[in-house]
Protein backbone atom coordinates (compact mmCIF):
# COMPACT_ATOMS: atom_id res chain seq x y z
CA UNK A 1 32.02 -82.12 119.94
CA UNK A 2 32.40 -78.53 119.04
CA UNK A 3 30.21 -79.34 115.56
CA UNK A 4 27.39 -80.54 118.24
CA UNK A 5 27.55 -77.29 120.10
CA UNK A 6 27.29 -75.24 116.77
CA UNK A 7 24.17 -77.32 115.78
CA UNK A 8 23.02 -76.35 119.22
CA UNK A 9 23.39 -72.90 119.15
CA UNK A 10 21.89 -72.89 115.75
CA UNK A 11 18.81 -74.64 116.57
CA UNK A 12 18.39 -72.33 119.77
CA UNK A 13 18.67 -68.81 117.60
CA UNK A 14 16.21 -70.20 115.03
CA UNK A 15 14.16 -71.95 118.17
CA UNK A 16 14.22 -67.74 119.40
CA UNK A 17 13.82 -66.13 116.35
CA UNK A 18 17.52 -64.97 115.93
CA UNK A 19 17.98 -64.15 119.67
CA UNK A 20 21.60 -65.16 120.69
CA UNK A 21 22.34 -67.61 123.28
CA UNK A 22 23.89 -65.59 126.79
CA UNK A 23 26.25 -69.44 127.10
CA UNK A 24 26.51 -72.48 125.11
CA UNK A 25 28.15 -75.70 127.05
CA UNK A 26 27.80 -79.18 127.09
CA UNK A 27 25.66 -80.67 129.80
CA UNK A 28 25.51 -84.32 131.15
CA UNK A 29 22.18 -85.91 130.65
CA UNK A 30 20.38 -88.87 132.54
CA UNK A 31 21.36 -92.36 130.68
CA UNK A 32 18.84 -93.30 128.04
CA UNK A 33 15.82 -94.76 130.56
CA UNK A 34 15.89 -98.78 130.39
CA UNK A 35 12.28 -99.07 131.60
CA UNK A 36 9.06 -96.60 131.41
CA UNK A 37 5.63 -96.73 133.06
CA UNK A 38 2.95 -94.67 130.84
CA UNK A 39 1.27 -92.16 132.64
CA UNK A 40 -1.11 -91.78 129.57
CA UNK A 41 -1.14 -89.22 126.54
CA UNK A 42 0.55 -85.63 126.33
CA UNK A 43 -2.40 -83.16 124.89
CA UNK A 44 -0.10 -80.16 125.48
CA UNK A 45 3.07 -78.53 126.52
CA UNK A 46 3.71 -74.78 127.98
CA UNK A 47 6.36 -72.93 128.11
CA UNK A 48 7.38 -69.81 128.96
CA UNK A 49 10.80 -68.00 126.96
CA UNK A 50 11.87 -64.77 125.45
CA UNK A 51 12.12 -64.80 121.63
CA UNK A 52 13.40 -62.14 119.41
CA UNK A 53 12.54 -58.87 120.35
CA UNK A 54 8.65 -59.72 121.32
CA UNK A 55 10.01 -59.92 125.10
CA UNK A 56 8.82 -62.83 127.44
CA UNK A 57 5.84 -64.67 126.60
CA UNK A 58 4.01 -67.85 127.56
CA UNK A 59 3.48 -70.51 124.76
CA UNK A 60 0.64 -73.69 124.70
CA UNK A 61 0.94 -75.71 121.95
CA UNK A 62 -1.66 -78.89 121.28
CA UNK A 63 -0.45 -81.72 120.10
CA UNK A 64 -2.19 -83.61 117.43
CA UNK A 65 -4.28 -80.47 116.48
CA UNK A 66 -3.57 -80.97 112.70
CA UNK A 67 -3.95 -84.21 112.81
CA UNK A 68 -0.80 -85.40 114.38
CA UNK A 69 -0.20 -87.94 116.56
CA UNK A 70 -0.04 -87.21 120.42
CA UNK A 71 2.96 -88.21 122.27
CA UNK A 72 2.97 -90.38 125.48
CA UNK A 73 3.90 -89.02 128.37
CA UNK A 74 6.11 -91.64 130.47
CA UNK A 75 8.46 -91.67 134.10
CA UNK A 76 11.87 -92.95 134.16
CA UNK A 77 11.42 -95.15 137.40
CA UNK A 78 14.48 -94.88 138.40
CA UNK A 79 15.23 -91.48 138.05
CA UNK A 80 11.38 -89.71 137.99
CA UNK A 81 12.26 -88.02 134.87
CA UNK A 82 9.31 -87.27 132.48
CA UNK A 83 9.60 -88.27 128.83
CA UNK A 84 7.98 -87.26 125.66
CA UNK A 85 7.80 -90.52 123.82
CA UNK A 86 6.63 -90.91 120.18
CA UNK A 87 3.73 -88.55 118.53
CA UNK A 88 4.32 -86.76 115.45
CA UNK A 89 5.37 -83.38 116.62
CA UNK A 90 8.85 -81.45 115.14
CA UNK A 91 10.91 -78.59 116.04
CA UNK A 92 11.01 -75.58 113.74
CA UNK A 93 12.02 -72.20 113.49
CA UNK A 94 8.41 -70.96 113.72
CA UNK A 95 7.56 -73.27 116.86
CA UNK A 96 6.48 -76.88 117.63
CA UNK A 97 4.70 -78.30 114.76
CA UNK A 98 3.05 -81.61 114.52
């Protein structure tokens, strides 16, 4: 487990442009959703974060805008989670990339 919270803490401080994490712990997450109900197709998430040393910020990113493909955004029914499912989008250092 401790090589899954290094990978963790790497991904954040690339993820923030080198900025350290204040606490990195292991979390319990919802089990993996047997069912899903579409709600119909994600054309953007926003977020809001610090990274590096360009202070707190608000960030859109499109999905599909280089010709990816757009994730769908489902519910867990029995929990009401949301859920990204499919598209073509990554995680890099630089951002969400698709």
């Amino acid at each position: 487990m401790a090589a899954s919270l290094e990978k963790a803490r790497a991904k954040y401080e690339a993820f923030q442009w080198g900025r350290k994490p204040r606490k990195v712990k292991r979390v319990g997450v919802s089990p993996r959703p047997r069912a899903l109900a579409k709600l119909g197709t994600a054309e953007a998430i926003v977020y809001s974060t610090t990274k590096g040393k360009t202070g707190f910020a608000h960030y859109e990113h499109a999905f599909g805008e280089d010709g990816g493909k757009k994730p769908v955004l489902a519910v867990d029914p029995d929990t009401d989670r949301l859920h990204l499912v499919g598209g073509s989008y990554r995680v890099e250092k630089r951002g969400i990339v698709d």
